[in-house]
C-alpha atoms as a PDB file:
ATOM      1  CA  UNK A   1       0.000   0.000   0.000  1.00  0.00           C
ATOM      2  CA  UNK A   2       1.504   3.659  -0.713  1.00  0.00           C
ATOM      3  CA  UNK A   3       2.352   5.696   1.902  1.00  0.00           C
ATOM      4  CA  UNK A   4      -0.334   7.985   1.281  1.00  0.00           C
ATOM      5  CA  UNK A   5      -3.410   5.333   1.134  1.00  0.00           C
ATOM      6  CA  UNK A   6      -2.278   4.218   5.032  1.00  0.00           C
ATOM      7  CA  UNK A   7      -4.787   3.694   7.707  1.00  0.00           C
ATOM      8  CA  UNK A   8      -5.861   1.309  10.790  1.00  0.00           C
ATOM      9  CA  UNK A   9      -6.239  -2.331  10.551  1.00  0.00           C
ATOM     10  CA  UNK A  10      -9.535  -2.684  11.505  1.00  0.00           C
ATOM     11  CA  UNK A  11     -10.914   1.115   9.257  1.00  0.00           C
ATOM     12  CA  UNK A  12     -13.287   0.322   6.788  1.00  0.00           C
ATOM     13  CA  UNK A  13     -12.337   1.746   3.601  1.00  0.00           C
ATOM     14  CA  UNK A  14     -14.263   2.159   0.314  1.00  0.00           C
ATOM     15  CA  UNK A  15     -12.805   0.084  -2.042  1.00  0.00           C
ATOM     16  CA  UNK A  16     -13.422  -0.537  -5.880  1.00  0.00           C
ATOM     17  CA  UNK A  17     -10.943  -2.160  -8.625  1.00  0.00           C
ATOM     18  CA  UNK A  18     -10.283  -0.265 -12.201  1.00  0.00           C
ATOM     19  CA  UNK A  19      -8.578  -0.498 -15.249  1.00  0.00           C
ATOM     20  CA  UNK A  20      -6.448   2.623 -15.444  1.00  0.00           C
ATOM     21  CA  UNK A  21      -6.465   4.706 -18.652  1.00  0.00           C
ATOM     22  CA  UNK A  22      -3.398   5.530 -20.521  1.00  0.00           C
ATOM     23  CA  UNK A  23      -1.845   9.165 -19.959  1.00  0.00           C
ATOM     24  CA  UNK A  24      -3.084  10.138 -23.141  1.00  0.00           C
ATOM     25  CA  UNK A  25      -6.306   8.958 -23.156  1.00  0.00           C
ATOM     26  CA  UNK A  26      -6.916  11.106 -19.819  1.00  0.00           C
ATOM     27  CA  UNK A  27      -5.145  14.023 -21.711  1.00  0.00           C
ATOM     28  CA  UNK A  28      -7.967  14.070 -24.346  1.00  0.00           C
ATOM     29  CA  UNK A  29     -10.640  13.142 -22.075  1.00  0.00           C
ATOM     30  CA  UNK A  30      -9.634  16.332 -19.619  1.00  0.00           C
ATOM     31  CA  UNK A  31      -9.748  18.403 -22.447  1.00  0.00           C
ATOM     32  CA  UNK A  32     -13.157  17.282 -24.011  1.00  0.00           C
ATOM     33  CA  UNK A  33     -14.633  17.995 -20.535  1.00  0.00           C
ATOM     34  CA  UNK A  34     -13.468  21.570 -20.416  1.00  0.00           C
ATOM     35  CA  UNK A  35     -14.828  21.972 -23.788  1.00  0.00           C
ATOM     36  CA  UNK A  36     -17.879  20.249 -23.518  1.00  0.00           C
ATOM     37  CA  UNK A  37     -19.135  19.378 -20.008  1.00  0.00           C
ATOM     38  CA  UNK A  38     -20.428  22.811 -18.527  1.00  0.00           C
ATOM     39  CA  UNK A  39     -23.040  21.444 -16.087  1.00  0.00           C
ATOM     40  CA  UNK A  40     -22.506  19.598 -12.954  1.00  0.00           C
ATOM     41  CA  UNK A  41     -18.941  18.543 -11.670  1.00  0.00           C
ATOM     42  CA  UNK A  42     -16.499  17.289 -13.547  1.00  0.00           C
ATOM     43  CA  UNK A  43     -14.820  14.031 -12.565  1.00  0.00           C
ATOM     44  CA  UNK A  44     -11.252  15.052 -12.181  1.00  0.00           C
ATOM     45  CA  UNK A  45      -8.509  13.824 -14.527  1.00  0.00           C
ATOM     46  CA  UNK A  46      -7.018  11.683 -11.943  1.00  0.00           C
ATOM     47  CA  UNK A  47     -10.422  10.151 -10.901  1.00  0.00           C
ATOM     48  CA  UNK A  48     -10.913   8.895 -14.562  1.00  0.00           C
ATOM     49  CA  UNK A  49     -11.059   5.340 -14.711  1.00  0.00           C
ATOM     50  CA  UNK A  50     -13.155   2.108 -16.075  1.00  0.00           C
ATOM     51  CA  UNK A  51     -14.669   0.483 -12.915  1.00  0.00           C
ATOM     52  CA  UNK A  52     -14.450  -3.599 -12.610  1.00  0.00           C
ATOM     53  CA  UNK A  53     -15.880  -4.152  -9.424  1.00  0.00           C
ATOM     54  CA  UNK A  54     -17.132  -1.236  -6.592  1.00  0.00           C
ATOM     55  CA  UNK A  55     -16.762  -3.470  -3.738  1.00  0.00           C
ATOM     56  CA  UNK A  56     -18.453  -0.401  -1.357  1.00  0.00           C
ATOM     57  CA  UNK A  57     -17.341  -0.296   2.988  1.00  0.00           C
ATOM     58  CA  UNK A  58     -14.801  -2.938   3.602  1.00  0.00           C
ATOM     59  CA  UNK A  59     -12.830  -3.712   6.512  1.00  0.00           C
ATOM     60  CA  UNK A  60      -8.840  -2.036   5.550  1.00  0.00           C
ATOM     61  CA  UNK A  61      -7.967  -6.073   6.684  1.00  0.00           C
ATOM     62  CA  UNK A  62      -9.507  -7.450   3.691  1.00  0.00           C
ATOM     63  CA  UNK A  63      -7.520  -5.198   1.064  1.00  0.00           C
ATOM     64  CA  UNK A  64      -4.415  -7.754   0.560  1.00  0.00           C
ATOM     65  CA  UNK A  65      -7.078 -10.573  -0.677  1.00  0.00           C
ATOM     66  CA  UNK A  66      -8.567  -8.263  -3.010  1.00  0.00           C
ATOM     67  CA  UNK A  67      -5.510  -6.969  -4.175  1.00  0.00           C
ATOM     68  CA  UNK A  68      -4.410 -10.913  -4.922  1.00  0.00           C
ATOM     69  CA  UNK A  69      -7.752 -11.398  -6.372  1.00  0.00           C
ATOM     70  CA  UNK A  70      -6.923  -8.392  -8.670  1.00  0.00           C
ATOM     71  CA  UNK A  71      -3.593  -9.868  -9.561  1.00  0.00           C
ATOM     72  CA  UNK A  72      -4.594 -13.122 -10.133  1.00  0.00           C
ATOM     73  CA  UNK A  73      -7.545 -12.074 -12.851  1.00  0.00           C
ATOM     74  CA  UNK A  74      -5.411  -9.200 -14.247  1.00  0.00           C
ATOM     75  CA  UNK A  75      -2.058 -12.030 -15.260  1.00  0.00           C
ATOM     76  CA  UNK A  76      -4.895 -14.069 -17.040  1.00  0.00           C
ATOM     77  CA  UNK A  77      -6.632 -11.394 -18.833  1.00  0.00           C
ATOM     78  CA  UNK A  78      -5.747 -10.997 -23.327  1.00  0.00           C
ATOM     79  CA  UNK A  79      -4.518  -7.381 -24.384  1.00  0.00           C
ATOM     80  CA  UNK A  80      -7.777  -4.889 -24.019  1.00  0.00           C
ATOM     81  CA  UNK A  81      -9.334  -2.779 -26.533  1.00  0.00           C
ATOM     82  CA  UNK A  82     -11.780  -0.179 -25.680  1.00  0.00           C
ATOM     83  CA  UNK A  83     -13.817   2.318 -28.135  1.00  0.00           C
ATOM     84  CA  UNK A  84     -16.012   5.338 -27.128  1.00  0.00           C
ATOM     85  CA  UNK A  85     -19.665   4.804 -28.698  1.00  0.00           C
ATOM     86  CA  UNK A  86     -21.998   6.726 -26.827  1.00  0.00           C
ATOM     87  CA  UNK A  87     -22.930  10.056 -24.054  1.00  0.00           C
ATOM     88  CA  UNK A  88     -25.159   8.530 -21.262  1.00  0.00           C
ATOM     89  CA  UNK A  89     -26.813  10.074 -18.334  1.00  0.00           C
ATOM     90  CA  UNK A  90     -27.548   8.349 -15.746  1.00  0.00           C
ATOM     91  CA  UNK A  91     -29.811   9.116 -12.519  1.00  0.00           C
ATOM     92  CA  UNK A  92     -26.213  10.798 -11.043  1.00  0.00           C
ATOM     93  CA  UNK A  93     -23.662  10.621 -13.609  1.00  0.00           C
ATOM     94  CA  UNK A  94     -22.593  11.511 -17.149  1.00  0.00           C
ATOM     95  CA  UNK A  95     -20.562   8.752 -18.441  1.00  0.00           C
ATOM     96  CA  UNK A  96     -18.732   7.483 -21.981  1.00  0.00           C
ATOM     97  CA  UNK A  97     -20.059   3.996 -23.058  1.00  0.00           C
ATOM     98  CA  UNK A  98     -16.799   1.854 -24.138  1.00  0.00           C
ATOM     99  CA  UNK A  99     -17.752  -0.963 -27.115  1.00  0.00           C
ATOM    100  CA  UNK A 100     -15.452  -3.768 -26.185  1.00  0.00           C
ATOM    101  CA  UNK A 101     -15.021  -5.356 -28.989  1.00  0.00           C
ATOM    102  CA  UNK A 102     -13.338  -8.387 -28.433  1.00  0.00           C
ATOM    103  CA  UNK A 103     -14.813  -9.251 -24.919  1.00  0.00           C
ATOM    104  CA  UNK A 104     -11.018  -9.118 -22.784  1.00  0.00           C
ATOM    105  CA  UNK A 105     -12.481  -6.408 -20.553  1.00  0.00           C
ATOM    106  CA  UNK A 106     -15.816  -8.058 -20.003  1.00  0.00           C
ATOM    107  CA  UNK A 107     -13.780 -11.403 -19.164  1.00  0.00           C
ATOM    108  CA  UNK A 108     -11.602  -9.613 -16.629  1.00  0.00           C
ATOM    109  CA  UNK A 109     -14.361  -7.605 -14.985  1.00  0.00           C
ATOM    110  CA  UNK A 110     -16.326 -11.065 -14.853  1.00  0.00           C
ATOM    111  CA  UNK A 111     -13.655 -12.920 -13.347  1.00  0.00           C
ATOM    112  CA  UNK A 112     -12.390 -10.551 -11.173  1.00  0.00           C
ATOM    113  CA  UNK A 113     -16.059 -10.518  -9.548  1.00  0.00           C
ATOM    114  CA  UNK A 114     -16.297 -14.323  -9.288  1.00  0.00           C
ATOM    115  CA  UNK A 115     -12.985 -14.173  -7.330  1.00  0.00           C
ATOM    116  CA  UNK A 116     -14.383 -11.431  -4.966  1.00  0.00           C
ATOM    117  CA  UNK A 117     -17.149 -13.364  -4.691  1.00  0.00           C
ATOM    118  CA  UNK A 118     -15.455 -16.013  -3.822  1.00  0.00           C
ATOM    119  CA  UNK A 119     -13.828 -14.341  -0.603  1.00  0.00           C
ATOM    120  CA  UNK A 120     -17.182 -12.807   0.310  1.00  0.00           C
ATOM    121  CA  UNK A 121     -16.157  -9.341  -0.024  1.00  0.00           C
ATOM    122  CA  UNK A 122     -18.471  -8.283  -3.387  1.00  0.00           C
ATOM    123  CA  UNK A 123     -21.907  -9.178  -4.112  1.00  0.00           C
ATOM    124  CA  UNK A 124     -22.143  -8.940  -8.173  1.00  0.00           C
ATOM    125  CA  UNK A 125     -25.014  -5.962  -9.476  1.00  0.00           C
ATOM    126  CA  UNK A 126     -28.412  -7.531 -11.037  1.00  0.00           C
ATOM    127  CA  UNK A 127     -27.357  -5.464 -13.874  1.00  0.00           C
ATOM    128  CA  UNK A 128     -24.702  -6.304 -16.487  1.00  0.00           C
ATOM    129  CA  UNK A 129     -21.137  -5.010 -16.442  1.00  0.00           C
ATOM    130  CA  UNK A 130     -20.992  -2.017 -18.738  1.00  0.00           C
ATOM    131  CA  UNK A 131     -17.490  -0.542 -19.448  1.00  0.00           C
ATOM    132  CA  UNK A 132     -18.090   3.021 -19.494  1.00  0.00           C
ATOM    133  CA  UNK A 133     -15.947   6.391 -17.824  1.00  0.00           C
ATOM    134  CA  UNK A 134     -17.949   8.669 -15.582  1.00  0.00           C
ATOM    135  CA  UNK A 135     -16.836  11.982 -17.133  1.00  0.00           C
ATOM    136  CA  UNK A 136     -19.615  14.317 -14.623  1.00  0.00           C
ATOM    137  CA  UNK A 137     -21.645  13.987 -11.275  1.00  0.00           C
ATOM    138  CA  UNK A 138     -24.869  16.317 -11.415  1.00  0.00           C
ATOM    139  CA  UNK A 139     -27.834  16.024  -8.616  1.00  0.00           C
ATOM    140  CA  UNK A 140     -30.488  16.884 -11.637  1.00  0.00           C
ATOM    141  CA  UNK A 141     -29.807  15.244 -15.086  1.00  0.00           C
ATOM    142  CA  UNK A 142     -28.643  18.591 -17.595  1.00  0.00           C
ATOM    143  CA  UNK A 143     -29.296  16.355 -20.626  1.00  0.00           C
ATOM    144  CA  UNK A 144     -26.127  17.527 -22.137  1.00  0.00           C
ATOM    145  CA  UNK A 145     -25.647  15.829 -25.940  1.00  0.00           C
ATOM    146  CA  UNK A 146     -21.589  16.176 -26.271  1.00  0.00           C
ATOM    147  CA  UNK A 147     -19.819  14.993 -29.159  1.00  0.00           C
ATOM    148  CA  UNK A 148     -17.707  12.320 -28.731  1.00  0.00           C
ATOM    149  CA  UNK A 149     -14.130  12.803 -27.703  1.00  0.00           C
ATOM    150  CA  UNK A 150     -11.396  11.446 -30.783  1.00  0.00           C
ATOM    151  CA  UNK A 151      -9.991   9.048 -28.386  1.00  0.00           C
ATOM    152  CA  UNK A 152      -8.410   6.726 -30.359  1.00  0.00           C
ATOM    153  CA  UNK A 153      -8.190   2.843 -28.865  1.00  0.00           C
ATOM    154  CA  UNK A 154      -7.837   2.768 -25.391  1.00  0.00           C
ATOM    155  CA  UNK A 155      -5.791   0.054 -24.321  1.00  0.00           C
ATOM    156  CA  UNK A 156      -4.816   0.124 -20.555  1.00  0.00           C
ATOM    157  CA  UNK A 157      -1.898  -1.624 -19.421  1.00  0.00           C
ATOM    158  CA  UNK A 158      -2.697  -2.010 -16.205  1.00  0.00           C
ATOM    159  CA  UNK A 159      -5.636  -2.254 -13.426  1.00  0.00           C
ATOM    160  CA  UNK A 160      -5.895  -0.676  -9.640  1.00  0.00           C
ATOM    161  CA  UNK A 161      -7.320  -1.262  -6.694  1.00  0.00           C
ATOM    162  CA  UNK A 162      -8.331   1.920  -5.409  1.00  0.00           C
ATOM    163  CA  UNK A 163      -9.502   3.529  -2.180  1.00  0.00           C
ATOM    164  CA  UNK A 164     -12.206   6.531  -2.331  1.00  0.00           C
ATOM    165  CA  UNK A 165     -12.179   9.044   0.055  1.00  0.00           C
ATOM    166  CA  UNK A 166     -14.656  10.978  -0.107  1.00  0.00           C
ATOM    167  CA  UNK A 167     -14.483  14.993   0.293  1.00  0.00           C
ATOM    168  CA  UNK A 168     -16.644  17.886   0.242  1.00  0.00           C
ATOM    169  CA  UNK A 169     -16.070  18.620  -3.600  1.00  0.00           C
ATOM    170  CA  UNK A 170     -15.959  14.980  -4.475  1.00  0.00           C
ATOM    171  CA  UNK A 171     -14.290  11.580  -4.138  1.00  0.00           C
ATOM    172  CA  UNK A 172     -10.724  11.519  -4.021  1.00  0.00           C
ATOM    173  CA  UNK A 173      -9.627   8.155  -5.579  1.00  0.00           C
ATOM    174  CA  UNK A 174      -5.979   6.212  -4.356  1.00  0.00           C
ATOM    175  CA  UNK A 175      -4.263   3.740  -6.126  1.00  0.00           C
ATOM    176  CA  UNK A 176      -3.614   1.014  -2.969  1.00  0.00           C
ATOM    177  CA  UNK A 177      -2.056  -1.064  -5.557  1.00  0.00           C
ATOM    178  CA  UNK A 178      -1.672  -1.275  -9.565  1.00  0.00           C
ATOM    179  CA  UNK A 179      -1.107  -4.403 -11.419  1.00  0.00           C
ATOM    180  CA  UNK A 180       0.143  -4.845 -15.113  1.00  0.00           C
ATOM    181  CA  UNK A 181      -2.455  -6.883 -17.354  1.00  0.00           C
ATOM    182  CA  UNK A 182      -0.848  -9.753 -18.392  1.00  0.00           C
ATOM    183  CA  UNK A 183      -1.824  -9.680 -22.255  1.00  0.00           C
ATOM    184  CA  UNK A 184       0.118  -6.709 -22.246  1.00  0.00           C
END
């Protein structure tokens, strides 16, 4: 764990796993916001991220296990591809849709859920896994219609689990602990 992500043994932390974007995928993303995205707040460039698994209050005692569950799914996992396809708002959030093409994202996010499942820390949504990057918060939907950002492929080389602390002007997210993707 970094230095800056210490606390207690026995804390309960929020915890959720992501596949980390490349530098200069956040680059373009930062700047699409600041052109496009004038309602609500902005998810901060460091905050951007494709969630796996939000794994919600967890005791700080449990993060090694999910970091080895991370590991473990992320050394098995083919190289990942990622397009933008779509704006959607959400009851809360403004996020980019992500097509994955060839299913290696899906895969991980499935497996890495089966193997928090597994240790009892996760309980897997009713919903589908939908690879998407929350781009804006809002309390009351501002319908925005953005173009999409010229993104390019995004192919992250590696996944986090991160700790979210949350502040008065938003969540602050901390890497606990990145992992290379093995495919890559």
């Amino acid at each position: 764990m970094t230095a800056g992500a210490t606390v207690g043994r026995d804390e309960r932390l929020r915890l959720f796993c992501g596949l980390r974007l490349p530098e200069e995928v956040v680059e373009r993303l930062a700047a699409w916001q600041r052109e496009h995205v004038h309602e609500g707040r902005i998810v901060a460039r460091e905050n951007l991220h494709v969630t796996l698994a939000f794994l919600g209050g967890r005791p700080q005692s449990e993060v090694e296990a999910v970091v080895a569950a991370l590991r473990e799914a992320a050394a098995a996992v083919e190289p990942i591809e990622l397009d933008a396809v779509r704006y959607r708002e959400g009851r809360s959030a403004g996020m980019l849709v992500l097509r994955d093409e060839s299913g290696s994202a899906t895969r991980l996010a499935e497996d890495l859920q089966t193997r928090l499942e597994a240790l009892g820390v996760y309980r897997r949504e009713a919903r589908e896994w939908l690879p998407h990057v929350t781009v804006v918060r809002f309390r009351e939907r501002p319908r925005l219609h953005p173009p999409l950002p010229e993104l390019g492929p995004i192919r992250p080389s590696d996944a986090a689990a991160y700790l979210s602390k949350l502040r008065q002007g938003g969540a602050e997210y901390v890497v606990l602990e990145s992992v290379t993707l093995g495919g890559t």
